[in-house]
PDB file of N, CA and C in Angstrom:
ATOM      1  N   UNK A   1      17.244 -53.698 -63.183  1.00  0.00           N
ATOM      2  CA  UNK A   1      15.939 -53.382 -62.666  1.00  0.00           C
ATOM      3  C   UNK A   1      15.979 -51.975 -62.072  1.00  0.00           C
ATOM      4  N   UNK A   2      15.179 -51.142 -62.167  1.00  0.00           N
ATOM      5  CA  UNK A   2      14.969 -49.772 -61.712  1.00  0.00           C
ATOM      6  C   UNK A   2      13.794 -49.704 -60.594  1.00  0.00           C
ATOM      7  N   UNK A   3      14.671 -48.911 -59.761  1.00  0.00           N
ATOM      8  CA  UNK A   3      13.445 -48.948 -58.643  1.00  0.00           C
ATOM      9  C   UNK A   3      12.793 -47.616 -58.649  1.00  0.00           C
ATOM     10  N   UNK A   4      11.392 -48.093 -58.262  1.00  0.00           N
ATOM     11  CA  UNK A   4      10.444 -46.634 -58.170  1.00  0.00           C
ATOM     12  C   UNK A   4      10.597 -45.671 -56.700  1.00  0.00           C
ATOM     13  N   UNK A   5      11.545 -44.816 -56.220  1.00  0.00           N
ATOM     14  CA  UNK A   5      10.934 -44.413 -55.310  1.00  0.00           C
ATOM     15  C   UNK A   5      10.563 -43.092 -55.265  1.00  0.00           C
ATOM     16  N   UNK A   6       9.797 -43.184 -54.064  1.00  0.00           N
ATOM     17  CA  UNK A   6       8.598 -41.628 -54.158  1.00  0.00           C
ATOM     18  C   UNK A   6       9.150 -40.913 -53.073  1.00  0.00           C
ATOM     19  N   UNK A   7       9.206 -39.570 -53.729  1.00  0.00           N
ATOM     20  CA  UNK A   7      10.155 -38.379 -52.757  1.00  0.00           C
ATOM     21  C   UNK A   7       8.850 -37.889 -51.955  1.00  0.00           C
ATOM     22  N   UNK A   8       8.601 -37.781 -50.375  1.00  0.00           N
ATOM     23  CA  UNK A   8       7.437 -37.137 -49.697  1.00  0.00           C
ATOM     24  C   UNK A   8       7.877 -35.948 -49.466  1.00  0.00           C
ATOM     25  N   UNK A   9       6.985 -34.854 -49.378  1.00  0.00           N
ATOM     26  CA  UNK A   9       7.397 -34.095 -48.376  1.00  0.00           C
ATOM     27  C   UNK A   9       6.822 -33.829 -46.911  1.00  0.00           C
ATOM     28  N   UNK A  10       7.714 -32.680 -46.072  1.00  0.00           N
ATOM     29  CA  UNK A  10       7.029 -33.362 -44.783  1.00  0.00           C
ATOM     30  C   UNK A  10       5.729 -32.230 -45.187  1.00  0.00           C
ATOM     31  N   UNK A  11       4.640 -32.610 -44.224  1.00  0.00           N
ATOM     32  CA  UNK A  11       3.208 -32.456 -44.303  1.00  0.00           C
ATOM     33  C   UNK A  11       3.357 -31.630 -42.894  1.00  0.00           C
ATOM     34  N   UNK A  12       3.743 -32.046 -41.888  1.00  0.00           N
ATOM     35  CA  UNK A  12       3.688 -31.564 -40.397  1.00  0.00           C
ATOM     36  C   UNK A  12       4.573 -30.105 -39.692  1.00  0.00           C
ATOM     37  N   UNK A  13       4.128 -29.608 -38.865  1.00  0.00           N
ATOM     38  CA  UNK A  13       4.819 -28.527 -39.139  1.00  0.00           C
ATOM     39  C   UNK A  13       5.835 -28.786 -38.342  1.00  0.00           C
ATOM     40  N   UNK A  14       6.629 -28.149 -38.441  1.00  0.00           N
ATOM     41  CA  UNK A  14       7.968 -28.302 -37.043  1.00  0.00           C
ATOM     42  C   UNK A  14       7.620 -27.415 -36.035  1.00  0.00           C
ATOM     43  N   UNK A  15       8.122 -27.648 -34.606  1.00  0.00           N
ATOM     44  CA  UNK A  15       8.181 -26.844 -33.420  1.00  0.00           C
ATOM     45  C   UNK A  15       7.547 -25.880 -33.427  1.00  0.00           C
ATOM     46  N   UNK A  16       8.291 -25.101 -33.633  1.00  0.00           N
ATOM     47  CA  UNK A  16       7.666 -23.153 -33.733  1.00  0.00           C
ATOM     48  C   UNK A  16       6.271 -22.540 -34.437  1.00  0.00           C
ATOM     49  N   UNK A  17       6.392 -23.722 -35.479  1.00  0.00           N
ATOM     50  CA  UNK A  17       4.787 -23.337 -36.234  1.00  0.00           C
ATOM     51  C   UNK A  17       3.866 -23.814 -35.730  1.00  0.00           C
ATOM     52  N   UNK A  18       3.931 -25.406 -34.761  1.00  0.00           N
ATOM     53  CA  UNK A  18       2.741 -26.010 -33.907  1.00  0.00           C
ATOM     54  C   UNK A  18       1.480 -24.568 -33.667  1.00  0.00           C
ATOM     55  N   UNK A  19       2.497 -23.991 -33.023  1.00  0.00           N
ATOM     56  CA  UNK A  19       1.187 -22.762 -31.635  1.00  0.00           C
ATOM     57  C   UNK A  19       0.414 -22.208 -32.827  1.00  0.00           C
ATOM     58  N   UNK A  20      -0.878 -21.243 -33.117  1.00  0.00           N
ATOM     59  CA  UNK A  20      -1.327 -20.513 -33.590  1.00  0.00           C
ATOM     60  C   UNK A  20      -0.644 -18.975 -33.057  1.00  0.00           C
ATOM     61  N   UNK A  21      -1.024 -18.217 -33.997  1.00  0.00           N
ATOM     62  CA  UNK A  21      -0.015 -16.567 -34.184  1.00  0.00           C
ATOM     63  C   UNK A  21      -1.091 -15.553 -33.206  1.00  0.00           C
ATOM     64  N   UNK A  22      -0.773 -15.006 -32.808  1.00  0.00           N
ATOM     65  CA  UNK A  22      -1.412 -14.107 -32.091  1.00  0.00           C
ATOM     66  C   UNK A  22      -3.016 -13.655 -33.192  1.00  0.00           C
ATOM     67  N   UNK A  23      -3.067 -13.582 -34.414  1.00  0.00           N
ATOM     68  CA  UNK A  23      -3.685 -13.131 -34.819  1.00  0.00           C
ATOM     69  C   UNK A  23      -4.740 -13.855 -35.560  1.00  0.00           C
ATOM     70  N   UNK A  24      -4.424 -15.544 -34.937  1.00  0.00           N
ATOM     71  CA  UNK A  24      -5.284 -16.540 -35.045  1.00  0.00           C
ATOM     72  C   UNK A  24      -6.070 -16.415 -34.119  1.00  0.00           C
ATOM     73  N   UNK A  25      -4.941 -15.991 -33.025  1.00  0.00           N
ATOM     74  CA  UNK A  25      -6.379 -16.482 -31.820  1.00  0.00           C
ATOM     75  C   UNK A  25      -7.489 -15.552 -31.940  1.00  0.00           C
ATOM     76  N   UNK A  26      -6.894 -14.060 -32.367  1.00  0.00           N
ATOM     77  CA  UNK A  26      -7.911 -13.221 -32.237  1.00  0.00           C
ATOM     78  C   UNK A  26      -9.298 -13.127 -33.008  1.00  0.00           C
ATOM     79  N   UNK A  27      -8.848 -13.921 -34.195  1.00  0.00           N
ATOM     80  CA  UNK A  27      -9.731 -14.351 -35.777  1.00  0.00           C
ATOM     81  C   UNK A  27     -10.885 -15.292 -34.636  1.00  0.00           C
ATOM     82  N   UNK A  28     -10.136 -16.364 -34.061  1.00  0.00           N
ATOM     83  CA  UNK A  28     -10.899 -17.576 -33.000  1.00  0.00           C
ATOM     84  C   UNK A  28     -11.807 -16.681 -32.057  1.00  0.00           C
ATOM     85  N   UNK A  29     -11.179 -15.929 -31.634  1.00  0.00           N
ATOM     86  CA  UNK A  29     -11.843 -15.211 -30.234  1.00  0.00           C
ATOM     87  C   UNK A  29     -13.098 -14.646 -30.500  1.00  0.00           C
ATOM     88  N   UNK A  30     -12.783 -13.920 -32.036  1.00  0.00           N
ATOM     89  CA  UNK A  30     -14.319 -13.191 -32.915  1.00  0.00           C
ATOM     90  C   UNK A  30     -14.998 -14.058 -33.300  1.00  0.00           C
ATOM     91  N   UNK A  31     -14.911 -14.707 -33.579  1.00  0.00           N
ATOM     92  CA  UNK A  31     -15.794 -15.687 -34.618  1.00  0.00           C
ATOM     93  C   UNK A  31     -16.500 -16.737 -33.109  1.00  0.00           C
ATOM     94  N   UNK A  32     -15.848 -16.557 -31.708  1.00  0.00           N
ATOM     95  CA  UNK A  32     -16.311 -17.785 -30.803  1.00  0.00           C
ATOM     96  C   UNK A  32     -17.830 -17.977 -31.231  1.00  0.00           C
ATOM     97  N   UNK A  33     -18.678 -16.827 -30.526  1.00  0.00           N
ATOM     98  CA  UNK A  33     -20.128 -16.729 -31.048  1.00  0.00           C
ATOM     99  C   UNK A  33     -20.833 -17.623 -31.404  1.00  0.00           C
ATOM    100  N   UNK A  34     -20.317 -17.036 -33.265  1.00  0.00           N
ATOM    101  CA  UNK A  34     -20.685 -18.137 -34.247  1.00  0.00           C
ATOM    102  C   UNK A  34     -20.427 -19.538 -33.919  1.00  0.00           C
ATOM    103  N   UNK A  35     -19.340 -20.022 -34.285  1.00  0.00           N
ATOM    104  CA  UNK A  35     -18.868 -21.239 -33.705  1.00  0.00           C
ATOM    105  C   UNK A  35     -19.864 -21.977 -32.699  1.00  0.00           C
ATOM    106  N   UNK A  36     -20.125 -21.403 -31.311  1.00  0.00           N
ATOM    107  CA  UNK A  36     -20.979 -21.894 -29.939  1.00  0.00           C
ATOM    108  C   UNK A  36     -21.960 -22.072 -30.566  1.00  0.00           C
ATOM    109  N   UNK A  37     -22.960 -21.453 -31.169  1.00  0.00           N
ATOM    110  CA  UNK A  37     -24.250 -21.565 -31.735  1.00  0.00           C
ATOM    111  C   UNK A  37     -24.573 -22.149 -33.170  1.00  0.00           C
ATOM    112  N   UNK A  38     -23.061 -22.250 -33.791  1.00  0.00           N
ATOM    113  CA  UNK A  38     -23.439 -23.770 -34.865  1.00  0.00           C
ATOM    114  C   UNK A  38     -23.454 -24.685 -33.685  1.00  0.00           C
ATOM    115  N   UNK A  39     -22.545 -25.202 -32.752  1.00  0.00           N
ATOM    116  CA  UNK A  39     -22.224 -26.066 -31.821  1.00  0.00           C
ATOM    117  C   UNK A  39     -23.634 -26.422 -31.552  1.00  0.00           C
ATOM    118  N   UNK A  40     -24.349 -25.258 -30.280  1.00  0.00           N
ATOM    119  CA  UNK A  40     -25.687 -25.599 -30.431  1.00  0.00           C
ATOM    120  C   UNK A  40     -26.552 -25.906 -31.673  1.00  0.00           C
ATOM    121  N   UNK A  41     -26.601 -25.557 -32.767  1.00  0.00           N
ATOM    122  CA  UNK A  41     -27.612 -26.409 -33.596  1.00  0.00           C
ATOM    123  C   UNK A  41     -27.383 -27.772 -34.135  1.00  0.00           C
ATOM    124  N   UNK A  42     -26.080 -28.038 -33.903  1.00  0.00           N
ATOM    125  CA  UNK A  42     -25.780 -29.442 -34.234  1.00  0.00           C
ATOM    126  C   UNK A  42     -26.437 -30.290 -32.921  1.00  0.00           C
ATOM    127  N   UNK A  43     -26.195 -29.972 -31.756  1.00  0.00           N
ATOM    128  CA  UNK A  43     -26.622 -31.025 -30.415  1.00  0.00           C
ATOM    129  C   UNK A  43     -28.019 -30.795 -30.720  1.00  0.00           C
ATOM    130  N   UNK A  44     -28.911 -29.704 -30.954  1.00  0.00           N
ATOM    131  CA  UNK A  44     -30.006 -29.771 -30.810  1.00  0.00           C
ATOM    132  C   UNK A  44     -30.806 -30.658 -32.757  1.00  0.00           C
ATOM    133  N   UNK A  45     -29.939 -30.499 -33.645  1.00  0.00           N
ATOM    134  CA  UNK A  45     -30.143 -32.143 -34.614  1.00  0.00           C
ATOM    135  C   UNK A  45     -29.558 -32.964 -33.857  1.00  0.00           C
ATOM    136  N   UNK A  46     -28.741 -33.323 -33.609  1.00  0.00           N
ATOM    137  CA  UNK A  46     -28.510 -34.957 -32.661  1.00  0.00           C
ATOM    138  C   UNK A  46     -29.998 -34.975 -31.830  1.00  0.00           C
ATOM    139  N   UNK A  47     -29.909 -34.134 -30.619  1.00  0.00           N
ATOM    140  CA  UNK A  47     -30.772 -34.889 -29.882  1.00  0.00           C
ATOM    141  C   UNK A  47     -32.184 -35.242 -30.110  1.00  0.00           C
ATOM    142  N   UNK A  48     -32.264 -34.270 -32.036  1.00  0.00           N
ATOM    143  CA  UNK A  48     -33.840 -34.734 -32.256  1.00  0.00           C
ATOM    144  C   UNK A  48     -33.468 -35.985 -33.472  1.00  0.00           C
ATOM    145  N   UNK A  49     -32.098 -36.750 -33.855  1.00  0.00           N
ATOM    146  CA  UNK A  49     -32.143 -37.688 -34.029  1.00  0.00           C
ATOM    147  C   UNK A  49     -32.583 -38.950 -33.511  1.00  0.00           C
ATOM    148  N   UNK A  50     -32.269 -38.652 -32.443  1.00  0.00           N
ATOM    149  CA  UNK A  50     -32.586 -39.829 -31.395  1.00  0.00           C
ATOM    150  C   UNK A  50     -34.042 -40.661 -31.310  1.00  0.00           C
ATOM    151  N   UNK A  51     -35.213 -39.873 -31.490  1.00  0.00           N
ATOM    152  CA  UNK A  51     -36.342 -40.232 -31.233  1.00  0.00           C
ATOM    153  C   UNK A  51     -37.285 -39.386 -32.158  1.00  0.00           C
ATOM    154  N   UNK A  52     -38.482 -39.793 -32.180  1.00  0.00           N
ATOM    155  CA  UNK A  52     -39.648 -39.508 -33.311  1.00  0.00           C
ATOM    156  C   UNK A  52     -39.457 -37.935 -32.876  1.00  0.00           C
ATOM    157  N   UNK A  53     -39.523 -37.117 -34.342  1.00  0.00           N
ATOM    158  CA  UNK A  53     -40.320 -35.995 -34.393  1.00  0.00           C
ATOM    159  C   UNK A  53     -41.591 -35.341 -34.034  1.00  0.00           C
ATOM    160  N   UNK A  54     -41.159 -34.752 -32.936  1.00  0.00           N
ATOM    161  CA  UNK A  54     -42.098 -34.065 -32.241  1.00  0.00           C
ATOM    162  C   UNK A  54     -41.890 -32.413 -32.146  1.00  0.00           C
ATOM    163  N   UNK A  55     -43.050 -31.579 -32.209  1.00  0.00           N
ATOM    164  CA  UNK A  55     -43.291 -29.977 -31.902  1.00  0.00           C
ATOM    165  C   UNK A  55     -42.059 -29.313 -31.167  1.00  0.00           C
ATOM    166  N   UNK A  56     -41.675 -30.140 -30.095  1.00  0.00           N
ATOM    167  CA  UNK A  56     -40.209 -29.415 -29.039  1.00  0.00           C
ATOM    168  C   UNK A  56     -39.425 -29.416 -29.771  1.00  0.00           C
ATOM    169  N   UNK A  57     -38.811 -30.961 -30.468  1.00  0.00           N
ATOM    170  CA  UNK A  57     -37.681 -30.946 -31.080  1.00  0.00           C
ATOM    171  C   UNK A  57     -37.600 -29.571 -32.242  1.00  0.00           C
ATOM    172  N   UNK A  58     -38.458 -29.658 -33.184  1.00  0.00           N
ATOM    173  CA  UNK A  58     -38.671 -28.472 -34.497  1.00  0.00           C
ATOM    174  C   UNK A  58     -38.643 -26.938 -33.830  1.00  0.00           C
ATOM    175  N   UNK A  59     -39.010 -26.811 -32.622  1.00  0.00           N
ATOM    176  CA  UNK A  59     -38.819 -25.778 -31.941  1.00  0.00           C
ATOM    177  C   UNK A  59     -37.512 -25.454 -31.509  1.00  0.00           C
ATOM    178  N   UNK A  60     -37.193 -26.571 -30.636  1.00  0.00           N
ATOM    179  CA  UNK A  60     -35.536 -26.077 -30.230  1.00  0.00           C
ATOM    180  C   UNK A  60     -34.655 -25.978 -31.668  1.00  0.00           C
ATOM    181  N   UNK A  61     -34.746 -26.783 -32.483  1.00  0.00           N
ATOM    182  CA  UNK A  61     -33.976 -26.482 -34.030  1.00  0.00           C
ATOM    183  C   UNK A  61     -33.909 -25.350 -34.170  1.00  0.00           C
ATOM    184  N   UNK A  62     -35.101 -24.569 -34.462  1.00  0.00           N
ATOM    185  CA  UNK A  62     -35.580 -23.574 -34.978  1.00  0.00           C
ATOM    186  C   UNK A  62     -35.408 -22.617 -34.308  1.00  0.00           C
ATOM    187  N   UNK A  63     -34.893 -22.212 -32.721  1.00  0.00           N
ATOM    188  CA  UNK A  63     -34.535 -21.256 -32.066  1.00  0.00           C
ATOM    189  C   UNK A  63     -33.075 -21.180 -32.286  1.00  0.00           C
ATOM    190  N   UNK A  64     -32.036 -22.536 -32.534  1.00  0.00           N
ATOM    191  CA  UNK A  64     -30.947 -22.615 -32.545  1.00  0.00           C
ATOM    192  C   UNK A  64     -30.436 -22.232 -33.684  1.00  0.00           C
ATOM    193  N   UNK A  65     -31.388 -22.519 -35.007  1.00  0.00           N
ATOM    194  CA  UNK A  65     -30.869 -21.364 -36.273  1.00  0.00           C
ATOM    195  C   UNK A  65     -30.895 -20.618 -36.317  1.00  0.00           C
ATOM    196  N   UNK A  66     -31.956 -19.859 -35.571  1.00  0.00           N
ATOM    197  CA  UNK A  66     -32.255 -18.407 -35.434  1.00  0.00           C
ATOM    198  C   UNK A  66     -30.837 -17.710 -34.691  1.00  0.00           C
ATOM    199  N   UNK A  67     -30.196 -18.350 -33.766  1.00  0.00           N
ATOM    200  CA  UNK A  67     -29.329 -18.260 -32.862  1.00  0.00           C
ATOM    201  C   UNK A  67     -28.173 -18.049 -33.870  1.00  0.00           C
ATOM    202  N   UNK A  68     -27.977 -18.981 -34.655  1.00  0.00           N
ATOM    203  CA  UNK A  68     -26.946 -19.127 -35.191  1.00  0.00           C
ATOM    204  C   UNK A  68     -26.729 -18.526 -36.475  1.00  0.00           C
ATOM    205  N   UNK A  69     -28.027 -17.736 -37.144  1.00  0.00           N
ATOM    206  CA  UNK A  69     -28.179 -16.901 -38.382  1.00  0.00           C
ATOM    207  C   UNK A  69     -27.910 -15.663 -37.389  1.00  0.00           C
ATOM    208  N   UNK A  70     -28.496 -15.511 -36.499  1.00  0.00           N
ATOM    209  CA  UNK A  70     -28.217 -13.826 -36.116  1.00  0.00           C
ATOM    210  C   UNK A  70     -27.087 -13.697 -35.235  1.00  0.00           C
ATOM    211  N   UNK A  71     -25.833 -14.707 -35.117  1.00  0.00           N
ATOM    212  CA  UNK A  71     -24.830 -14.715 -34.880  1.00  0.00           C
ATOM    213  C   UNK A  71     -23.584 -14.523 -35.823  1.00  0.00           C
ATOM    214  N   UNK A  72     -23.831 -15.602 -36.963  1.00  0.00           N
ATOM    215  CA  UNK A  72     -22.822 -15.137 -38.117  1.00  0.00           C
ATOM    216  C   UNK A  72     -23.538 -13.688 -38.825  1.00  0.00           C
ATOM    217  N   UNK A  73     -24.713 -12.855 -38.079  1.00  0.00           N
ATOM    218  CA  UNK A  73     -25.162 -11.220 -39.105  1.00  0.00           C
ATOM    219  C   UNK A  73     -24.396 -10.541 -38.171  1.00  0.00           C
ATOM    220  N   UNK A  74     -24.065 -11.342 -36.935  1.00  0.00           N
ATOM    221  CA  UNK A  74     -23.363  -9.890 -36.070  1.00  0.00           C
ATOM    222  C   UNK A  74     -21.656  -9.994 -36.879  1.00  0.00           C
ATOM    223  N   UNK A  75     -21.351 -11.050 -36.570  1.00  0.00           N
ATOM    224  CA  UNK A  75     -20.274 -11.220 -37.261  1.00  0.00           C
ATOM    225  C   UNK A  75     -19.639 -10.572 -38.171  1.00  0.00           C
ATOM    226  N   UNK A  76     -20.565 -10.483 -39.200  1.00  0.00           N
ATOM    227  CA  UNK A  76     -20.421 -10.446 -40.838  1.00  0.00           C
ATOM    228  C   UNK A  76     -20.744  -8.520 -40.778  1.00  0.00           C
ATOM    229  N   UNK A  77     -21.507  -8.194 -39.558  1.00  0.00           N
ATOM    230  CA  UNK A  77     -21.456  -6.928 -39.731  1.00  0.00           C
ATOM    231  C   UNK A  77     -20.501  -5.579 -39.166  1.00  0.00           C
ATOM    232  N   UNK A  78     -19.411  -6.530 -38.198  1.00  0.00           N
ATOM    233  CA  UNK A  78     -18.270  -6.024 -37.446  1.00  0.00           C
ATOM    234  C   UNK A  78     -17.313  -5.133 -38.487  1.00  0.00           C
ATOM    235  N   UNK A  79     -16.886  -3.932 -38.296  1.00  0.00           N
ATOM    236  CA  UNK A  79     -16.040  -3.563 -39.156  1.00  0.00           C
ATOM    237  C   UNK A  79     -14.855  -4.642 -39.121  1.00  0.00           C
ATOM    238  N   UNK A  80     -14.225  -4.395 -39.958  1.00  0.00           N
ATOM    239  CA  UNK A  80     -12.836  -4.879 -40.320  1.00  0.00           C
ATOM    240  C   UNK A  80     -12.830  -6.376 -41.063  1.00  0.00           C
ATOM    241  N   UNK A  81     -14.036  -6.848 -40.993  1.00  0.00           N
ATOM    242  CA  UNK A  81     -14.638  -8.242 -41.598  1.00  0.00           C
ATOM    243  C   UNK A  81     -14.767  -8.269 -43.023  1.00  0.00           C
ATOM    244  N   UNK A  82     -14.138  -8.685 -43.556  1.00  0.00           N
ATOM    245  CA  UNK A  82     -14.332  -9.058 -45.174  1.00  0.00           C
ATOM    246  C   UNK A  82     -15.586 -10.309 -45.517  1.00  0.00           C
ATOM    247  N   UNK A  83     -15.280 -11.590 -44.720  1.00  0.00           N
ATOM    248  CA  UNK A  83     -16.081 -12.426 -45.428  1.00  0.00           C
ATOM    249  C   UNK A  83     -16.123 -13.125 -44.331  1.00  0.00           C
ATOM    250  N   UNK A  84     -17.154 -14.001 -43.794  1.00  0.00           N
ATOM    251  CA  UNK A  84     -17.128 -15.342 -42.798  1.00  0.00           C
ATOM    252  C   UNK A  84     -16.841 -16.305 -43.399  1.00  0.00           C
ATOM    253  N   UNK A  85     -15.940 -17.364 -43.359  1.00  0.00           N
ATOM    254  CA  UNK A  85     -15.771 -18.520 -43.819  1.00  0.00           C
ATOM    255  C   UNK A  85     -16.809 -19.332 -43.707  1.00  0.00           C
ATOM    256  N   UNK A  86     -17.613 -20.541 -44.641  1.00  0.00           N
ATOM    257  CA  UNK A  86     -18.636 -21.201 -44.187  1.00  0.00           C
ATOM    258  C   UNK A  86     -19.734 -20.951 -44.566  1.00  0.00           C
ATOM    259  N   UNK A  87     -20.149 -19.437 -45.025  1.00  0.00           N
ATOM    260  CA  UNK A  87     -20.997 -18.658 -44.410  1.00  0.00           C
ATOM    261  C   UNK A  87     -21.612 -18.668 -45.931  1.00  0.00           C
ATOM    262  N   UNK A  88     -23.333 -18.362 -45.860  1.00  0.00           N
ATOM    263  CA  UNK A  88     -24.079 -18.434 -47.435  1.00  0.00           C
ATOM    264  C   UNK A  88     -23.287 -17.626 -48.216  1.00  0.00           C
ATOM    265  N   UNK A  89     -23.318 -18.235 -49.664  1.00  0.00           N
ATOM    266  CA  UNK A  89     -22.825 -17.312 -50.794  1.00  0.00           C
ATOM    267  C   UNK A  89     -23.746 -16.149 -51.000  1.00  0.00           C
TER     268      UNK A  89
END
């Protein structure tokens, strides 16, 4: 009888690679912005999940995209920026 076994490899990083590189954080640090103000447009869809559609809710949405479109244009217009991840084709 022959047995099947399956070679894994590891998936996880070891020790030293856990931390992010100095030049992650800085990628993180630029991009916070963006990030905060998707953040805000997601709470502001949740909290107009919750209950009937009303004028406030479509309003706060609608300030929070605005927020969050003219956050990834600052972004996207920083020198040294190639591409935003995420971001419209």
């Amino acid at each position: 009888m022959n047995h099947i076994v399956t070679v894994e490899q590891v998936v996880t990083a070891f020790a030293p690679d856990i931390e992010p590189t100095d030049a992650e954080l800085d990628a993180i640090e630029l991009e916070l912005p963006a990030i905060l103000s998707d953040v805000d447009l997601l709470d502001a869809q949740i909290t107009a999940m919750d209950r009937p559609a009303n004028e406030l809710d479509a309003r706060r949405i609608r300030r929070a995209r605005h927020r969050a479109l003219a956050a990834r244009r600052e972004l996207s217009n920083q020198s040294g920026i190639e591409a935003v991840p995420g971001g419209a084709a």
